[in-house]
PDB file of N, CA and C in Angstrom:
ATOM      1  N   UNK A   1       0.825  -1.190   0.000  1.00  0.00           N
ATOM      2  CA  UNK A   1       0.000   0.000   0.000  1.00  0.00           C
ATOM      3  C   UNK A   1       0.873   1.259   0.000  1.00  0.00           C
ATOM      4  N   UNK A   2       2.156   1.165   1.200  1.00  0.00           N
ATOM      5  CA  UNK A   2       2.996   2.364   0.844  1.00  0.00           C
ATOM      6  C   UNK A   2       3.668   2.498   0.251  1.00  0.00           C
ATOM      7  N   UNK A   3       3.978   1.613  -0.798  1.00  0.00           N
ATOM      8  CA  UNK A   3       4.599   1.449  -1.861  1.00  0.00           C
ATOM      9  C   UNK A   3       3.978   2.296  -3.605  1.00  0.00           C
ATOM     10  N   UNK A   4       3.001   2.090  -3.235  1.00  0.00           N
ATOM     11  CA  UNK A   4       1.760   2.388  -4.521  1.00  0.00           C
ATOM     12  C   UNK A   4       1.782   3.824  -4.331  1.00  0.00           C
ATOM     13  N   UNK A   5       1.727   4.214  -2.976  1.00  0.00           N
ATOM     14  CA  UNK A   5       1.199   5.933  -2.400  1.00  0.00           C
ATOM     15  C   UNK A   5       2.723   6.540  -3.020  1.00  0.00           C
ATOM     16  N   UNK A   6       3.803   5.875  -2.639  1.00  0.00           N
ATOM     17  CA  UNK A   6       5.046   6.670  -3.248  1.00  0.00           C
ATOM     18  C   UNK A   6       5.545   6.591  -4.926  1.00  0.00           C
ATOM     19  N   UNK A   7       5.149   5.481  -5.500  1.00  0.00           N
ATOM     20  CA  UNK A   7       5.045   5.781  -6.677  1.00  0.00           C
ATOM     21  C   UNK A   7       4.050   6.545  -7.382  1.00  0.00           C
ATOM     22  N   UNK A   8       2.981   7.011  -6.962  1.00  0.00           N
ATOM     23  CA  UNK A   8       1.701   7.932  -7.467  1.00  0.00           C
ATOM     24  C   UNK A   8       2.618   9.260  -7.029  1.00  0.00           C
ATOM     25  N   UNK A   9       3.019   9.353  -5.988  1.00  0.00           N
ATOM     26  CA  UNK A   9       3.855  10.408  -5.659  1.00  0.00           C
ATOM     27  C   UNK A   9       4.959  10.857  -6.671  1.00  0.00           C
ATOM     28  N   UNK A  10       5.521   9.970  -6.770  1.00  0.00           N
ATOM     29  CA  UNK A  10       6.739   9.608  -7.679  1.00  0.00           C
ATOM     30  C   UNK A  10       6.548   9.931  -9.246  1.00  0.00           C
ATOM     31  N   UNK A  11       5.391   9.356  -9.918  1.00  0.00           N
ATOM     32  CA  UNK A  11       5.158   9.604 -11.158  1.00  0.00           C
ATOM     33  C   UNK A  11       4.448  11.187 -11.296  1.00  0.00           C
ATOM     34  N   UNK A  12       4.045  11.206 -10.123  1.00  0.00           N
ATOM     35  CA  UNK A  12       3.319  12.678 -10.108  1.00  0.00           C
ATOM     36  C   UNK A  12       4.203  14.489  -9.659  1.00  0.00           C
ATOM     37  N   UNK A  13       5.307  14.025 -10.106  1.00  0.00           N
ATOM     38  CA  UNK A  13       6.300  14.731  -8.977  1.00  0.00           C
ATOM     39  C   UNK A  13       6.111  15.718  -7.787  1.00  0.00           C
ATOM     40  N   UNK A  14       5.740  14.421  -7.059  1.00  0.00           N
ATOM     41  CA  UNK A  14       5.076  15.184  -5.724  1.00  0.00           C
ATOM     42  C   UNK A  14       4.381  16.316  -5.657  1.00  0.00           C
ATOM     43  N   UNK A  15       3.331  16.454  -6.574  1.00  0.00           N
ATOM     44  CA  UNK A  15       2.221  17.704  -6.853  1.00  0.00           C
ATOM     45  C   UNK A  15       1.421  18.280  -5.593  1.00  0.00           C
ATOM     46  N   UNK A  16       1.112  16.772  -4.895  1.00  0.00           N
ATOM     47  CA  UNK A  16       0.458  16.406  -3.671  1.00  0.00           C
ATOM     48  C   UNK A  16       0.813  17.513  -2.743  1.00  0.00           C
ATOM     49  N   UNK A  17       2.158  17.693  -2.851  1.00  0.00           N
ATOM     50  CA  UNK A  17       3.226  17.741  -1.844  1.00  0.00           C
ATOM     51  C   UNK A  17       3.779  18.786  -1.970  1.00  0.00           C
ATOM     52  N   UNK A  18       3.308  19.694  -2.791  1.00  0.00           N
ATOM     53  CA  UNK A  18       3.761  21.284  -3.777  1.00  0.00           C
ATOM     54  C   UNK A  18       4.147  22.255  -1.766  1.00  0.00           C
ATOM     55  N   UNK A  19       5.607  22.732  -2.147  1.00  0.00           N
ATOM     56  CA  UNK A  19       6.038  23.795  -0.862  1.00  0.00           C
ATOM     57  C   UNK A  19       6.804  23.055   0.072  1.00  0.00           C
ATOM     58  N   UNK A  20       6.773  21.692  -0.248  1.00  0.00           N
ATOM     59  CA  UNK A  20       7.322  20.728   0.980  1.00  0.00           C
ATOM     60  C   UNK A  20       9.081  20.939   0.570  1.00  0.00           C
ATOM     61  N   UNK A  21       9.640  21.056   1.798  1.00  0.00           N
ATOM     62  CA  UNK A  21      11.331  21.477   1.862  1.00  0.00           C
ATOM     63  C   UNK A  21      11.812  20.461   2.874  1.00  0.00           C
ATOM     64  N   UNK A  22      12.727  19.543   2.690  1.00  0.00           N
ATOM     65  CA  UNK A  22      13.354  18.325   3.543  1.00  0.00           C
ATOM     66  C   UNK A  22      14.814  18.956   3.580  1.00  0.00           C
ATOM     67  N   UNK A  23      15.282  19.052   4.499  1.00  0.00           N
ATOM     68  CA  UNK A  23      17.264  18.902   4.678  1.00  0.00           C
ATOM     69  C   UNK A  23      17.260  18.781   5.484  1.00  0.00           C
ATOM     70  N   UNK A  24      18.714  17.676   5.682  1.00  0.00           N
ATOM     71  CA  UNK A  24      18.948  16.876   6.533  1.00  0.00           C
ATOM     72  C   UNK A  24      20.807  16.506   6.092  1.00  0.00           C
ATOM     73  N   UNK A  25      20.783  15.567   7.255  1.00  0.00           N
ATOM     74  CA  UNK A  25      22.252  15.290   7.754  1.00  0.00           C
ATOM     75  C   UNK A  25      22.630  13.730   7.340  1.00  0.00           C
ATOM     76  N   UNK A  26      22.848  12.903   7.026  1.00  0.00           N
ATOM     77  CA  UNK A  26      23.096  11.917   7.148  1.00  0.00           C
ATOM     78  C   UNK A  26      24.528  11.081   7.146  1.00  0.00           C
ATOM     79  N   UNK A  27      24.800  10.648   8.408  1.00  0.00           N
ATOM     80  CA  UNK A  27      26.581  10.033   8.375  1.00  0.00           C
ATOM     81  C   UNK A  27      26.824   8.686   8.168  1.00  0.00           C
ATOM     82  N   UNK A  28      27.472   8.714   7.163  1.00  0.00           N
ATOM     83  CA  UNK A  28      27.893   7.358   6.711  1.00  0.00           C
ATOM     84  C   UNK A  28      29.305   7.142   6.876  1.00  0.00           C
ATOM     85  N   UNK A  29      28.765   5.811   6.958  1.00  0.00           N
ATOM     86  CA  UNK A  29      30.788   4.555   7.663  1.00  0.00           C
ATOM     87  C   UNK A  29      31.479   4.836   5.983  1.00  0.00           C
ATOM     88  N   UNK A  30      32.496   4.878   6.309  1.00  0.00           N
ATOM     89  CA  UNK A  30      33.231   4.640   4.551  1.00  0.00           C
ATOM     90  C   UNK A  30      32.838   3.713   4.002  1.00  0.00           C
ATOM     91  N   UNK A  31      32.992   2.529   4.864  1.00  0.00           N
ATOM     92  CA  UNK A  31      32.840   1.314   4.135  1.00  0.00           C
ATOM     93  C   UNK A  31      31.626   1.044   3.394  1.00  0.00           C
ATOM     94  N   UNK A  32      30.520   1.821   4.188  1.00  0.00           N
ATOM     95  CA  UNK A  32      29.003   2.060   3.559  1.00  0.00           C
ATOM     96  C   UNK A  32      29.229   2.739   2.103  1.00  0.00           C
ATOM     97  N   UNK A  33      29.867   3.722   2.356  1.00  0.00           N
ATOM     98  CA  UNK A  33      29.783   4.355   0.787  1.00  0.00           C
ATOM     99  C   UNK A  33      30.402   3.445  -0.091  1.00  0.00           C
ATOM    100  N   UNK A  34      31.423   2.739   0.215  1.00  0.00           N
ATOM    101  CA  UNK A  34      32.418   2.263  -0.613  1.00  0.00           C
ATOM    102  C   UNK A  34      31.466   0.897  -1.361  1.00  0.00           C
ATOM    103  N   UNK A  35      30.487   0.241  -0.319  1.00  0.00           N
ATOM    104  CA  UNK A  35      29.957  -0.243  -0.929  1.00  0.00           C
ATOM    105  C   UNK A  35      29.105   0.118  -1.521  1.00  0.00           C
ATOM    106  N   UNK A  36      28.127   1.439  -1.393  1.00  0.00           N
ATOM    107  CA  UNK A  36      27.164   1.673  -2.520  1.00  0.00           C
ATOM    108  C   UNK A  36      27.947   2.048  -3.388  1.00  0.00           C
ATOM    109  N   UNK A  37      29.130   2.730  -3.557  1.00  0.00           N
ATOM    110  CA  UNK A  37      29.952   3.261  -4.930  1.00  0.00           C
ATOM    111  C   UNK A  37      29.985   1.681  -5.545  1.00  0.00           C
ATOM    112  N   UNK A  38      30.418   0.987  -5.615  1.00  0.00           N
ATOM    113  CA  UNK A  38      30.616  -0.299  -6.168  1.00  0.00           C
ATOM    114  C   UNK A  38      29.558  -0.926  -6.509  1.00  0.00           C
ATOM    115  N   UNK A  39      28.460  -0.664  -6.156  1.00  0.00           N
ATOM    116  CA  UNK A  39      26.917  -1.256  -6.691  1.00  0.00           C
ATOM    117  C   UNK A  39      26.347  -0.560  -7.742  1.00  0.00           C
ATOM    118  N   UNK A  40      27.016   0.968  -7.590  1.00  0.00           N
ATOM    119  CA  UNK A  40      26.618   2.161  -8.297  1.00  0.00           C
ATOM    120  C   UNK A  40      27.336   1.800  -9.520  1.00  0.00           C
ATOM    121  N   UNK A  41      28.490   1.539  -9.492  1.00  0.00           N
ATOM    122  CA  UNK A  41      29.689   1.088 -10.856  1.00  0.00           C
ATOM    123  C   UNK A  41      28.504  -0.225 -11.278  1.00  0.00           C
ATOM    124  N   UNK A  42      28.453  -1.053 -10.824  1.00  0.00           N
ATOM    125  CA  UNK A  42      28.136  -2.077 -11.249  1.00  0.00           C
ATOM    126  C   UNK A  42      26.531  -2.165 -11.908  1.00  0.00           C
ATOM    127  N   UNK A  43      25.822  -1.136 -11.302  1.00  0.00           N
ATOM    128  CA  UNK A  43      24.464  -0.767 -12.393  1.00  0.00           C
ATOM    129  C   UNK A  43      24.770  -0.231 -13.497  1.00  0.00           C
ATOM    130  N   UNK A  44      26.187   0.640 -13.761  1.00  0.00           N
ATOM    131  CA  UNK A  44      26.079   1.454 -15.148  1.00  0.00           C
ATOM    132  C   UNK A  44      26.800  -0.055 -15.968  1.00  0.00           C
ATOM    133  N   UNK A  45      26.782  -1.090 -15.669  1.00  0.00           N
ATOM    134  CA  UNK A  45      26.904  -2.137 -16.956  1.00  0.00           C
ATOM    135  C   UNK A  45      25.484  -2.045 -17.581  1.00  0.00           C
ATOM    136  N   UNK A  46      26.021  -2.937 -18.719  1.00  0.00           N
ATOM    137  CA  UNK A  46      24.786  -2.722 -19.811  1.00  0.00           C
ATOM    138  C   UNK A  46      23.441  -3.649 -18.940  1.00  0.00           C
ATOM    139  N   UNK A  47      22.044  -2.962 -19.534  1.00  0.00           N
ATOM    140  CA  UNK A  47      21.023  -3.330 -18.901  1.00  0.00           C
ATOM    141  C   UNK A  47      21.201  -5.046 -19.294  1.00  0.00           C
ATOM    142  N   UNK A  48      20.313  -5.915 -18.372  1.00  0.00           N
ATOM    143  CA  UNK A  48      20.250  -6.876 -18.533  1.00  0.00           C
ATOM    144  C   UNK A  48      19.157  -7.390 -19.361  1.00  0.00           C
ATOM    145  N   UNK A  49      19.123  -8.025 -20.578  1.00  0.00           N
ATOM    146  CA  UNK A  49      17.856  -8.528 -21.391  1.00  0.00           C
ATOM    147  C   UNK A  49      16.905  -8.858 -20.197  1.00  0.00           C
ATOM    148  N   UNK A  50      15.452  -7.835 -20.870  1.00  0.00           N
ATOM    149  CA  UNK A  50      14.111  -7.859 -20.617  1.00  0.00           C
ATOM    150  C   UNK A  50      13.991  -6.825 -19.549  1.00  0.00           C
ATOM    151  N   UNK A  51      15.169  -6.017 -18.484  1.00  0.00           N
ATOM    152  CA  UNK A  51      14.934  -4.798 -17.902  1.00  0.00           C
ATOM    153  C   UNK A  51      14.631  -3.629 -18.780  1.00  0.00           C
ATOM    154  N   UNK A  52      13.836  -3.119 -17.493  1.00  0.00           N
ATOM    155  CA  UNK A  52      13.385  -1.168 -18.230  1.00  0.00           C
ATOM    156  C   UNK A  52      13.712  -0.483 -16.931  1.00  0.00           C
ATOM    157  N   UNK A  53      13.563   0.499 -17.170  1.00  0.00           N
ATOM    158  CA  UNK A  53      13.364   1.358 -15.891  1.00  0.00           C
ATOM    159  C   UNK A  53      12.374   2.124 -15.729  1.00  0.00           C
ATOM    160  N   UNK A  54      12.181   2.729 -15.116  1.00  0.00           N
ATOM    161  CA  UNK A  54      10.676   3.778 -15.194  1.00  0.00           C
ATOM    162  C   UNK A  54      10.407   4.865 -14.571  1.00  0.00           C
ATOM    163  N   UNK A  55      12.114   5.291 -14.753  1.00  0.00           N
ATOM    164  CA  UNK A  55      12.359   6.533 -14.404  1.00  0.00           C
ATOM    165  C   UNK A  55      11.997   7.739 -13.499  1.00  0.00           C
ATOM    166  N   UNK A  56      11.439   6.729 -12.178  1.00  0.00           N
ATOM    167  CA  UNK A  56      11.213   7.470 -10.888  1.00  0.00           C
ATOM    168  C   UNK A  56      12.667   7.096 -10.335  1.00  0.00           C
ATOM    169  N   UNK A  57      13.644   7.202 -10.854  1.00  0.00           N
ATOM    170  CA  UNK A  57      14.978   7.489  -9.931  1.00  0.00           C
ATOM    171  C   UNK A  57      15.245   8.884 -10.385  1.00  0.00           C
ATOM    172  N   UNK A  58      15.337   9.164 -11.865  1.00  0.00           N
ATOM    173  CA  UNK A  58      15.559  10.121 -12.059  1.00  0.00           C
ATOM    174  C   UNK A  58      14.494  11.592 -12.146  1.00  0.00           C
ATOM    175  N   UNK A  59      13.407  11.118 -11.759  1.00  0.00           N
ATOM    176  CA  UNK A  59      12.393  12.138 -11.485  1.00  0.00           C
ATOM    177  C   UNK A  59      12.427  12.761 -10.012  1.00  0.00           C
ATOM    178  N   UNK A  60      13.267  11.645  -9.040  1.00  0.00           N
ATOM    179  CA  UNK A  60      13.546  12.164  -7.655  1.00  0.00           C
ATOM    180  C   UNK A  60      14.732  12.669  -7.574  1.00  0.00           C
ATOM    181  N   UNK A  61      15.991  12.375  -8.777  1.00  0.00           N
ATOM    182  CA  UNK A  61      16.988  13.002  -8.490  1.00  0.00           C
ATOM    183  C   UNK A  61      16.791  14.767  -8.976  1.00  0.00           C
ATOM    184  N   UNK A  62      15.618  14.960  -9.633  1.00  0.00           N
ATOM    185  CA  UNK A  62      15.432  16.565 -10.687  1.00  0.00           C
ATOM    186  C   UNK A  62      14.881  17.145  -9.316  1.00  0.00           C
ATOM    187  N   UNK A  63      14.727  16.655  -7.867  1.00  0.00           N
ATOM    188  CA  UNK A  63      14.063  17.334  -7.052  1.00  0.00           C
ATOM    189  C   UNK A  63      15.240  18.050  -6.147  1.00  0.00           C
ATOM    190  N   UNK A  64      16.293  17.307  -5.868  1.00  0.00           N
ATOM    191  CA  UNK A  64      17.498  17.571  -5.508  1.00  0.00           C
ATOM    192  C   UNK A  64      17.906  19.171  -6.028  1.00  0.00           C
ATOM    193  N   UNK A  65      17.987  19.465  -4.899  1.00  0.00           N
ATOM    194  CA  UNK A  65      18.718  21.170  -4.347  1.00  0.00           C
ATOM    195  C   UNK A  65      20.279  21.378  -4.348  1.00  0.00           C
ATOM    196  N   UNK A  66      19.900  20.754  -3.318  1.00  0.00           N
ATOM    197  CA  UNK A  66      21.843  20.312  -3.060  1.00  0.00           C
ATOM    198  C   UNK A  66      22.365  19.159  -2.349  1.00  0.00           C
ATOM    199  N   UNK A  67      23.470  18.812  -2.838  1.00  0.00           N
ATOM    200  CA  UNK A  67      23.897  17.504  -2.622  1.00  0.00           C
ATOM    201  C   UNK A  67      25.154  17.665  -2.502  1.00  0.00           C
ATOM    202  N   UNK A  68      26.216  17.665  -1.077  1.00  0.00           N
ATOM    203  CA  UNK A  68      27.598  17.631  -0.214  1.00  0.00           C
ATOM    204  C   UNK A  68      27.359  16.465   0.342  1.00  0.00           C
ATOM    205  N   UNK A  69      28.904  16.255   0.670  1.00  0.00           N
ATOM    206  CA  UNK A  69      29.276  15.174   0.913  1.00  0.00           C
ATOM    207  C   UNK A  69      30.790  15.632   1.745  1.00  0.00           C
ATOM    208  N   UNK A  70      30.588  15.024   3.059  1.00  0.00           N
ATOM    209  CA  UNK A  70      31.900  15.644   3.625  1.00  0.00           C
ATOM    210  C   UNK A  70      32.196  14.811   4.642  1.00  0.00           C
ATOM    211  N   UNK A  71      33.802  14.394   5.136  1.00  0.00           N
ATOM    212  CA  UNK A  71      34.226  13.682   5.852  1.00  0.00           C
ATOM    213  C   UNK A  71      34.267  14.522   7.229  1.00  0.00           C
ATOM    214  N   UNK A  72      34.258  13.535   8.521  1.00  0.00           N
ATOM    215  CA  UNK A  72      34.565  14.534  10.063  1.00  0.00           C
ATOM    216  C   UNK A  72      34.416  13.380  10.661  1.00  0.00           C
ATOM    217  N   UNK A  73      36.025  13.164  11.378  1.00  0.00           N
ATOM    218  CA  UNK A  73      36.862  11.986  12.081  1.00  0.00           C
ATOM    219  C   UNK A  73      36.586  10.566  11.396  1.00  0.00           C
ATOM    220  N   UNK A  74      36.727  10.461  10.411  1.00  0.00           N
ATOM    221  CA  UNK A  74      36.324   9.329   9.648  1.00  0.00           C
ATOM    222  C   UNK A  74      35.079   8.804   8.778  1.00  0.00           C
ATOM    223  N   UNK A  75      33.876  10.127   9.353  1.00  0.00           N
ATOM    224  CA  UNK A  75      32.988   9.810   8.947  1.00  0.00           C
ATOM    225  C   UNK A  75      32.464  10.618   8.285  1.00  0.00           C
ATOM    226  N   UNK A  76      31.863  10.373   6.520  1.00  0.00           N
ATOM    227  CA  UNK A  76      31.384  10.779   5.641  1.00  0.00           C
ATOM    228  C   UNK A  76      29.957  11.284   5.859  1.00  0.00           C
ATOM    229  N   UNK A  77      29.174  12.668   6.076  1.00  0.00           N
ATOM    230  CA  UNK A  77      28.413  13.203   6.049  1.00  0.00           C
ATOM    231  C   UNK A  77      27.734  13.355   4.729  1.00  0.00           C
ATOM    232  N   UNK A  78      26.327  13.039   4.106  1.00  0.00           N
ATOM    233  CA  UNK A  78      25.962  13.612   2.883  1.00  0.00           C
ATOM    234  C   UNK A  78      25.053  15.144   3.472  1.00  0.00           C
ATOM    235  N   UNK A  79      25.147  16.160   3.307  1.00  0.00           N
ATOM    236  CA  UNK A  79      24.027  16.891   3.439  1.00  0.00           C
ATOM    237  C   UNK A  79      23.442  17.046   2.277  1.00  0.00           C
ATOM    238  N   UNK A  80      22.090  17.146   2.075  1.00  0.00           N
ATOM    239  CA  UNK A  80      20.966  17.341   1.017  1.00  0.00           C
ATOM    240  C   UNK A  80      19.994  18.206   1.492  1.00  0.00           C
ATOM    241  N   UNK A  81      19.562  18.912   0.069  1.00  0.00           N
ATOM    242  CA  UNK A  81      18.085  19.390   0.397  1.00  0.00           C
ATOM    243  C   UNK A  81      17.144  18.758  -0.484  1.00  0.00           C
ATOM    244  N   UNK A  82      15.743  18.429  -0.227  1.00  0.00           N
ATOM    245  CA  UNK A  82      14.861  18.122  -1.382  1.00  0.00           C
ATOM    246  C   UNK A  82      13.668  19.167  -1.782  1.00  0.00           C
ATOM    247  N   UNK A  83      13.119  19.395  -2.443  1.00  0.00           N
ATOM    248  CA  UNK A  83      12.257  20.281  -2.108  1.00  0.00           C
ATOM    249  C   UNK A  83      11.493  20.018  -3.752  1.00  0.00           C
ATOM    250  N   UNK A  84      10.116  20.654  -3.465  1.00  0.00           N
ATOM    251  CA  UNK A  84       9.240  19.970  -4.367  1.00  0.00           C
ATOM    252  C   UNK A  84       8.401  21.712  -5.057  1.00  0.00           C
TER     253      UNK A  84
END
């Protein structure tokens, strides 16, 4: 069910949701990034016969404000804003 509500969201670019402003902090282990960087490499291989996409990744990345990324005592901070 909350799955369905965020893709209606998603295909709809959050119309619903028109004025809404999110920023936030989030700290990540290296090793965390290191492994999404390496999953991230490993999606830009060629699609696999019979995938599509459906381009609610990149309809949430066009919402993106700003996007840093910063280390403090070892640990990688992303700050973001989203806003609709």
């Amino acid at each position: 069910m909350a799955s369905s509500l965020l893709q209606e969201l998603i295909a709809n670019r959050f119309a619903k949701l028109a004025g809404l402003n999110i920023s936030g902090t989030i700290p990540l282990q290296q090793d965390l990034v290191n492994e999404a960087l390496a999953e991230l490499v490993q999606s830009w291989s060629a699609p696999k016969q019979g995938q599509s996409s459906d381009g609610s990744v990149t309809r949430m990345l066009e919402l993106v404000r700003k996007l840093e990324v910063r280390a403090e005592q070892g640990v990688i901070h992303v700050d973001f804003e989203i806003g609709v």
